[in-house]
PDB file of N, CA and C in Angstrom:
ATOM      1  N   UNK A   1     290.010 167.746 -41.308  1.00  0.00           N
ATOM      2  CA  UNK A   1     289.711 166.965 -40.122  1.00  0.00           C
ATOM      3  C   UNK A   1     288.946 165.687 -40.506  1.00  0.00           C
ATOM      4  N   UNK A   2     288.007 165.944 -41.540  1.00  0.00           N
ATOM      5  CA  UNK A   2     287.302 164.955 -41.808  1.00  0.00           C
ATOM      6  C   UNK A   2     288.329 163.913 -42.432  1.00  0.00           C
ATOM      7  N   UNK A   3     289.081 164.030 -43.464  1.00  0.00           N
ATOM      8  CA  UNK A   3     290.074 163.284 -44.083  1.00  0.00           C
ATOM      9  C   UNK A   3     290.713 162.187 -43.411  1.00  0.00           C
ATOM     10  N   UNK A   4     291.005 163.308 -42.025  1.00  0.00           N
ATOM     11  CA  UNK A   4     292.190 162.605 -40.762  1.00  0.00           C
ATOM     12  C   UNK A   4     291.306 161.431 -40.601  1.00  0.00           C
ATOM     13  N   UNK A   5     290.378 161.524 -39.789  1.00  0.00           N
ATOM     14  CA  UNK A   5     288.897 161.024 -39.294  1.00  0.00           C
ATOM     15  C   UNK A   5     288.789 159.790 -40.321  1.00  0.00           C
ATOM     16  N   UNK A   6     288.740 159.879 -41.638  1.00  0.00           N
ATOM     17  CA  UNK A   6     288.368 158.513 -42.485  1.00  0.00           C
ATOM     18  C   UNK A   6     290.046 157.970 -42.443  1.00  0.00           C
ATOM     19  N   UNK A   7     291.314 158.030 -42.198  1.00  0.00           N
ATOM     20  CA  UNK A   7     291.898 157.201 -42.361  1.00  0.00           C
ATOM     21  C   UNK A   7     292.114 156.606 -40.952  1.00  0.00           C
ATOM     22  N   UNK A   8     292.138 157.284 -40.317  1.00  0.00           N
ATOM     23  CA  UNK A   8     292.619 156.889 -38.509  1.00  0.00           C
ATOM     24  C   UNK A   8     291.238 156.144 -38.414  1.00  0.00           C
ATOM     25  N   UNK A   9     289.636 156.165 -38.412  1.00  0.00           N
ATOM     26  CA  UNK A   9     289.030 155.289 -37.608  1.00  0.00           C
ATOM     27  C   UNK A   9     287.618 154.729 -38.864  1.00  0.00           C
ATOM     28  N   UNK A  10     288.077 155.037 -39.959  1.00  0.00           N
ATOM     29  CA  UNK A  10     286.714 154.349 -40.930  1.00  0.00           C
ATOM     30  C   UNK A  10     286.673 152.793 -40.491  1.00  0.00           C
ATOM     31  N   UNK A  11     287.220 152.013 -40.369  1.00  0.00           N
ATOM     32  CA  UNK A  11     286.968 150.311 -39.508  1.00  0.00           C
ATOM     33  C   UNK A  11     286.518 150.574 -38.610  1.00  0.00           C
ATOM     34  N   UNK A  12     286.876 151.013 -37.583  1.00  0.00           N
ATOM     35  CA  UNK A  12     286.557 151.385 -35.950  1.00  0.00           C
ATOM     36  C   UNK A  12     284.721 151.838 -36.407  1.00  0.00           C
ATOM     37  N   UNK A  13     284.606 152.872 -37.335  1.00  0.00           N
ATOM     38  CA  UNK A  13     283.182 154.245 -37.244  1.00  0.00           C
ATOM     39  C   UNK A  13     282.499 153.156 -38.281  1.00  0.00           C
ATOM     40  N   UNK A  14     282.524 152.009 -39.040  1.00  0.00           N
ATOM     41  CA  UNK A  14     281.646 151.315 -39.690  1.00  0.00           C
ATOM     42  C   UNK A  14     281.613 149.527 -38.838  1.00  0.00           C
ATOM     43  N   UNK A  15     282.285 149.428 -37.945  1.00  0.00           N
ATOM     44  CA  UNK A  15     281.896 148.246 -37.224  1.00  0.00           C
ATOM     45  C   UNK A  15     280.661 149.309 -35.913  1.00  0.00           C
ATOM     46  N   UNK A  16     281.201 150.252 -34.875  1.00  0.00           N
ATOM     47  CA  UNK A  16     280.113 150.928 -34.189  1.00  0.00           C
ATOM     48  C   UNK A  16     278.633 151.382 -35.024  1.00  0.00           C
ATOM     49  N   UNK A  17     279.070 151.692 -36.010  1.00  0.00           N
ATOM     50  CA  UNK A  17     277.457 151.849 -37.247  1.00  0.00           C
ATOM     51  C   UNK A  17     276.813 150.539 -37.248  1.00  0.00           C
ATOM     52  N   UNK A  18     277.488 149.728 -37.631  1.00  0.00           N
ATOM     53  CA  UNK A  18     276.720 148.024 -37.300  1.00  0.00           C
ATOM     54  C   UNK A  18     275.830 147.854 -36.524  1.00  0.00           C
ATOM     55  N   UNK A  19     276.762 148.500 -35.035  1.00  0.00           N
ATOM     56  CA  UNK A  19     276.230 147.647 -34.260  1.00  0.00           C
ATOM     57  C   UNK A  19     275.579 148.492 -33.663  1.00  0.00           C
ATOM     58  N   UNK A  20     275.074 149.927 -34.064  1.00  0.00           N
ATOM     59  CA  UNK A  20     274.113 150.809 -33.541  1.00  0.00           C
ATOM     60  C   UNK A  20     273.758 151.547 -34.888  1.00  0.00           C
ATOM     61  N   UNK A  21     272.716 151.122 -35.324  1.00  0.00           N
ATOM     62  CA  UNK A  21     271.950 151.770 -36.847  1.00  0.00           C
ATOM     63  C   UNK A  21     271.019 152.728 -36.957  1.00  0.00           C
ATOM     64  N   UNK A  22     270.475 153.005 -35.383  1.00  0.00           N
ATOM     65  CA  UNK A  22     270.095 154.108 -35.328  1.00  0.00           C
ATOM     66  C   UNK A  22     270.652 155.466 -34.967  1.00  0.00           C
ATOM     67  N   UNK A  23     271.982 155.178 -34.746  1.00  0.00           N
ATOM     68  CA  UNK A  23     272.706 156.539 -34.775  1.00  0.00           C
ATOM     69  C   UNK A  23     272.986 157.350 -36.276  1.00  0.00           C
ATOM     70  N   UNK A  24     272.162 157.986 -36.331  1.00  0.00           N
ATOM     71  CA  UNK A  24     272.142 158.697 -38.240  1.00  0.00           C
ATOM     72  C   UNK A  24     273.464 158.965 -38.591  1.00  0.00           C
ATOM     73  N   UNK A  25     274.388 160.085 -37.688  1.00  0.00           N
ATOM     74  CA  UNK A  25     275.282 160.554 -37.983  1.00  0.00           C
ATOM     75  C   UNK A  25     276.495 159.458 -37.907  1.00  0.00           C
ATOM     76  N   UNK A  26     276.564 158.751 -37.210  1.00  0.00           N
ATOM     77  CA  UNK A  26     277.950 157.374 -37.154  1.00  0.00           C
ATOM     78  C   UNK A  26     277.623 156.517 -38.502  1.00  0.00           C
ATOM     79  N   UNK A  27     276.065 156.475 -38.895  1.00  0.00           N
ATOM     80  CA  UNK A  27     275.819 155.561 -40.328  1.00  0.00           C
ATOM     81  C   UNK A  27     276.167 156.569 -41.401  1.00  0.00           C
ATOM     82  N   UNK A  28     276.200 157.887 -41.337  1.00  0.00           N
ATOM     83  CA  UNK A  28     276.233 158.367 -42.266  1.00  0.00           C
ATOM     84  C   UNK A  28     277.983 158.650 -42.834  1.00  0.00           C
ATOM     85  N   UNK A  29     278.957 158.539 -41.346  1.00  0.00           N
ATOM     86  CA  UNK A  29     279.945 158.600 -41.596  1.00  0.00           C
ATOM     87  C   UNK A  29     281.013 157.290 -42.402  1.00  0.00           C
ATOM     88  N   UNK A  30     280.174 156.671 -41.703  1.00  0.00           N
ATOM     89  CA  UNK A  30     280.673 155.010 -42.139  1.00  0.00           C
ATOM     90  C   UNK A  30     280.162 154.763 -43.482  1.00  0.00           C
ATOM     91  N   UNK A  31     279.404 155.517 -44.069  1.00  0.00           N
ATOM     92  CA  UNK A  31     278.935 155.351 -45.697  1.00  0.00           C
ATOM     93  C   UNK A  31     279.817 156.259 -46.507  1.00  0.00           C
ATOM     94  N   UNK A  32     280.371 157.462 -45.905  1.00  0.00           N
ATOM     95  CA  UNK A  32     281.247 158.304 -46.920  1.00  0.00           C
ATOM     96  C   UNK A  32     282.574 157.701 -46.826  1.00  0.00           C
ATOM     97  N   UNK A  33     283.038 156.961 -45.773  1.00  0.00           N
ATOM     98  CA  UNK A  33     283.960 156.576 -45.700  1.00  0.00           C
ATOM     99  C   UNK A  33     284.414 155.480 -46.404  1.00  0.00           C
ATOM    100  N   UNK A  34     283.403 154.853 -46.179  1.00  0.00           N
ATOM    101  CA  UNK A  34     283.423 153.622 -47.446  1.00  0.00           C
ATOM    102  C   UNK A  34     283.247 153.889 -49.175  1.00  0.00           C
ATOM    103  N   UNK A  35     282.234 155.025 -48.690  1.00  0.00           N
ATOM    104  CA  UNK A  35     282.397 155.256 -50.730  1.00  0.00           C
ATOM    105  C   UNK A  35     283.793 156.262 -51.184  1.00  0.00           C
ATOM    106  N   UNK A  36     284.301 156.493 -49.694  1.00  0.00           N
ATOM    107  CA  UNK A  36     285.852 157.066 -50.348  1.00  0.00           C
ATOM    108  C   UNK A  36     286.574 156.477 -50.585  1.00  0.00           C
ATOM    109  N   UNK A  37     286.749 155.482 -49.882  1.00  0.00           N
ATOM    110  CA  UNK A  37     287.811 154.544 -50.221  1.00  0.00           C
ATOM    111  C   UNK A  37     287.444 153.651 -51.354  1.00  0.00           C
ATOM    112  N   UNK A  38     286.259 153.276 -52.082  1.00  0.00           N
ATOM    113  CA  UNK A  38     285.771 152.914 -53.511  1.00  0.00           C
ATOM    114  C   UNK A  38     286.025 153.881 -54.663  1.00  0.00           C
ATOM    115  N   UNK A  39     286.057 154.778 -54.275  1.00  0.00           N
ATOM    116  CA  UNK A  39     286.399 156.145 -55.352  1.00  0.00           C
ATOM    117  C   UNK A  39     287.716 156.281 -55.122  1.00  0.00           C
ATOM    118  N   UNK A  40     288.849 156.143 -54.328  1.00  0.00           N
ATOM    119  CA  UNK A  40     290.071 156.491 -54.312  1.00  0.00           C
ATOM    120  C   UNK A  40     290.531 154.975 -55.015  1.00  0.00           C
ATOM    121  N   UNK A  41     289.956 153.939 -54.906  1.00  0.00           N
ATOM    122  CA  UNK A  41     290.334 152.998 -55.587  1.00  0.00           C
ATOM    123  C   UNK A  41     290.336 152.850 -56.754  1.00  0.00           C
ATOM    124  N   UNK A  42     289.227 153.415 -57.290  1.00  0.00           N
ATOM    125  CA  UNK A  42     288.688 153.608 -58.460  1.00  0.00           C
ATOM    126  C   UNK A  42     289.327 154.159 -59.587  1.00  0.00           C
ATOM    127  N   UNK A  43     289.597 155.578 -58.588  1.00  0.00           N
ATOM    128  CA  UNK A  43     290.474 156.273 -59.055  1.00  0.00           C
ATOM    129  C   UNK A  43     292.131 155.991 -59.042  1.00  0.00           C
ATOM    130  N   UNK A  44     292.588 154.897 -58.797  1.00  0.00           N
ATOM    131  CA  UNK A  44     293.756 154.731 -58.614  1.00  0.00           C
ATOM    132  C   UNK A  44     294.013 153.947 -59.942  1.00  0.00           C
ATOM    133  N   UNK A  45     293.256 152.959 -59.989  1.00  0.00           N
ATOM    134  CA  UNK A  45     293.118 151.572 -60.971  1.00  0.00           C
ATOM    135  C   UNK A  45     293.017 152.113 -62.471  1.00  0.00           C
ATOM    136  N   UNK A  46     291.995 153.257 -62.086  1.00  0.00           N
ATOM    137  CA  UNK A  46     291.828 153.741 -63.584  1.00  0.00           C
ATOM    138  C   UNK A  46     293.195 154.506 -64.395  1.00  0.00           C
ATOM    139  N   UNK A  47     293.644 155.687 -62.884  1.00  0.00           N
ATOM    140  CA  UNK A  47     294.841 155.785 -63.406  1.00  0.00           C
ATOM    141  C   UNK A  47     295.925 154.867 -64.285  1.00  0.00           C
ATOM    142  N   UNK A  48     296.106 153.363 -63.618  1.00  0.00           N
ATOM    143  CA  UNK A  48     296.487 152.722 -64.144  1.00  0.00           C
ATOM    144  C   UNK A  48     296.586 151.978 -65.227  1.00  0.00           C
ATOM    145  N   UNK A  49     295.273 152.388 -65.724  1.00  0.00           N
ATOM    146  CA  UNK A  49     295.301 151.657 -67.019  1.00  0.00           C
ATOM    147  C   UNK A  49     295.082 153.283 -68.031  1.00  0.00           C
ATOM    148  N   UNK A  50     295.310 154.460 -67.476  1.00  0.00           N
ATOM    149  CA  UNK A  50     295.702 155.734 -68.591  1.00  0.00           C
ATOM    150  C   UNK A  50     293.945 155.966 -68.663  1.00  0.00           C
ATOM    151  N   UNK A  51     292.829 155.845 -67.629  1.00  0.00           N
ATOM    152  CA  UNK A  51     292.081 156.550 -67.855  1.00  0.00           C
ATOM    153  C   UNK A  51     291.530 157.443 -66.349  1.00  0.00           C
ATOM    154  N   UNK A  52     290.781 158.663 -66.943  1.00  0.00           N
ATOM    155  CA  UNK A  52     290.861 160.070 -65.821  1.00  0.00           C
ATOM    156  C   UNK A  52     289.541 159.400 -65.292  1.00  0.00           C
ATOM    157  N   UNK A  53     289.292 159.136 -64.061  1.00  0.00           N
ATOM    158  CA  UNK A  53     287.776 159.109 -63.560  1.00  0.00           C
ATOM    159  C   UNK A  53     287.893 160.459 -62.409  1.00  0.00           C
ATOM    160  N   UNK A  54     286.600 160.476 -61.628  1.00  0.00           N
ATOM    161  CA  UNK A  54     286.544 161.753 -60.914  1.00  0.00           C
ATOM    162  C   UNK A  54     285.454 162.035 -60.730  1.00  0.00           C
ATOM    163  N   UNK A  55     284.864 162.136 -59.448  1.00  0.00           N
ATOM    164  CA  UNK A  55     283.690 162.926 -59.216  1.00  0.00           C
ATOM    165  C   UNK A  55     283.136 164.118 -59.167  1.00  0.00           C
ATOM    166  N   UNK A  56     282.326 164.697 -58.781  1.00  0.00           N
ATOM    167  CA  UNK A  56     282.000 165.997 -58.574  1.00  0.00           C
ATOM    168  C   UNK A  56     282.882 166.999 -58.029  1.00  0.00           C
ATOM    169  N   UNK A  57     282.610 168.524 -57.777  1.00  0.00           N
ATOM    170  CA  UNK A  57     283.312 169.139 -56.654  1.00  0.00           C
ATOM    171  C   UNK A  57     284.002 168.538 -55.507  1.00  0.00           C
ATOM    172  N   UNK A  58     282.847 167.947 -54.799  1.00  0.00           N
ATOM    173  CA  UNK A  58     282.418 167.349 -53.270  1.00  0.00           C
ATOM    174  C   UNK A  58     284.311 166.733 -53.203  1.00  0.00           C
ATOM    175  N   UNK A  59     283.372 165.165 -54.127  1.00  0.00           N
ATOM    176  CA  UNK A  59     284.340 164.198 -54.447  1.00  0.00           C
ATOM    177  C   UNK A  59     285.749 164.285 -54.224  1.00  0.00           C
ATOM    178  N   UNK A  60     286.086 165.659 -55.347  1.00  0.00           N
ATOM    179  CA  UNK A  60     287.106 166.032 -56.047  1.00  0.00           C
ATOM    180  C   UNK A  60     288.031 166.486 -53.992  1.00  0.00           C
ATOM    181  N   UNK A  61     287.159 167.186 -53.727  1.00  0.00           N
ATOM    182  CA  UNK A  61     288.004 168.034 -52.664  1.00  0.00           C
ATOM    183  C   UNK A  61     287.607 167.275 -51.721  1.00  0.00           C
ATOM    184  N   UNK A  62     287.724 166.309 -51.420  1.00  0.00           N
ATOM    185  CA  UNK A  62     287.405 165.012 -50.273  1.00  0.00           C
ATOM    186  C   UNK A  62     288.844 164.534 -50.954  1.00  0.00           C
ATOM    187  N   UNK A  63     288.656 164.263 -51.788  1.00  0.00           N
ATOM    188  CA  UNK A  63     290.205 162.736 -52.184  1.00  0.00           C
ATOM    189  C   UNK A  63     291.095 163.952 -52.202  1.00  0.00           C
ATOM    190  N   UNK A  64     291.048 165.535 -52.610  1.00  0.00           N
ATOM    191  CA  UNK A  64     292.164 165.926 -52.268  1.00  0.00           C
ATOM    192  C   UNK A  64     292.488 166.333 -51.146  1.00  0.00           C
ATOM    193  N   UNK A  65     291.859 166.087 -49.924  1.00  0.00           N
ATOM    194  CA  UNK A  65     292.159 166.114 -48.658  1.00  0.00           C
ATOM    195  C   UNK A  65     293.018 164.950 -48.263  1.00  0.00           C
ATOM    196  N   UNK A  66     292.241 163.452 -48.604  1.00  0.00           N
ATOM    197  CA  UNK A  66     292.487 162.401 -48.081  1.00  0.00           C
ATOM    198  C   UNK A  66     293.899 162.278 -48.549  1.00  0.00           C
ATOM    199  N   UNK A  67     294.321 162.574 -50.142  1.00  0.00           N
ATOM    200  CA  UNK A  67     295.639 162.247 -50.567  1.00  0.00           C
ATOM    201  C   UNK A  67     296.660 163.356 -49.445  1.00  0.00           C
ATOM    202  N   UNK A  68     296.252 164.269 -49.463  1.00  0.00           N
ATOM    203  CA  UNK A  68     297.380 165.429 -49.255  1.00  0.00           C
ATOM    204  C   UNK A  68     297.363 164.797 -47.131  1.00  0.00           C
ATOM    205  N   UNK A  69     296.760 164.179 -46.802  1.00  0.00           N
ATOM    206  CA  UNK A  69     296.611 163.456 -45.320  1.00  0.00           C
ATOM    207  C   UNK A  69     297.496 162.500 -45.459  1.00  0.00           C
ATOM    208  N   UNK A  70     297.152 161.702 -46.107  1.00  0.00           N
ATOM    209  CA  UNK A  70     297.954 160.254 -46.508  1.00  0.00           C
ATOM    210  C   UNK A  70     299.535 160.939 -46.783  1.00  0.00           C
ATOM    211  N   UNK A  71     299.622 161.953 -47.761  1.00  0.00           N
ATOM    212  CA  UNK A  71     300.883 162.367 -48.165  1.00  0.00           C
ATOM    213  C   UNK A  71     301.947 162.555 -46.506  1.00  0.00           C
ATOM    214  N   UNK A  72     300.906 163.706 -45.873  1.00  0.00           N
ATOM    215  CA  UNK A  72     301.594 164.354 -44.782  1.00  0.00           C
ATOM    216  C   UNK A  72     302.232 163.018 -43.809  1.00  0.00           C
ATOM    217  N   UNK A  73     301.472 162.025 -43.581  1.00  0.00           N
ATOM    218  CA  UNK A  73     301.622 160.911 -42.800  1.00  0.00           C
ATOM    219  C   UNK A  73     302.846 159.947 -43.656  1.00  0.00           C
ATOM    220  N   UNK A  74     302.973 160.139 -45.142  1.00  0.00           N
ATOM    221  CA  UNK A  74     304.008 159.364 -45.154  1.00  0.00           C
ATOM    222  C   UNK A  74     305.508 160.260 -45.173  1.00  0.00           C
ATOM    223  N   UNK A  75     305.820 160.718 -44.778  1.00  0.00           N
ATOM    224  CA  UNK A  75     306.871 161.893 -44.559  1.00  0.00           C
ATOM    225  C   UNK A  75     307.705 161.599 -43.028  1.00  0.00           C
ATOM    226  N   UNK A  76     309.061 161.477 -43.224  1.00  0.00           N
ATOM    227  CA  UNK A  76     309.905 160.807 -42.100  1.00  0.00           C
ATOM    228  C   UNK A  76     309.447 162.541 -40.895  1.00  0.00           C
TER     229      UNK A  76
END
């Protein structure tokens, strides 16, 4: 759910964090969301040049949510 959640509204959940900073939980979402998409990048680029990067557990089973989301969504 969370996965769904960072591709459908991470723009939408880090412009409302902006513009309300005392909501803990909307700042806190808009920060994982953003460091996922820096780590899936990360991890993409590195692939590309033939090296393994990768985070922790956490990490690990976050991007394999987000990929296997992304996967399901590109499917006719």
């Amino acid at each position: 759910a969370l996965a769904r959640e960072a591709l459908d509204h991470a723009a939408d959940e880090a412009r409302r964090a902006s513009v309300d900073p005392t909501n803990r939980q909307l700042m806190a979402k808009a920060e994982l969301f953003g460091l996922a998409a820096l780590m899936l990048r990360t991890m993409a680029e590195s692939a590309e040049v033939g090296v393994e990067s990768h985070g922790g557990p956490a990490w690990k089973a976050f991007a394999q949510a987000l990929w296997s989301e992304q996967a399901l969504r590109a499917q006719p």
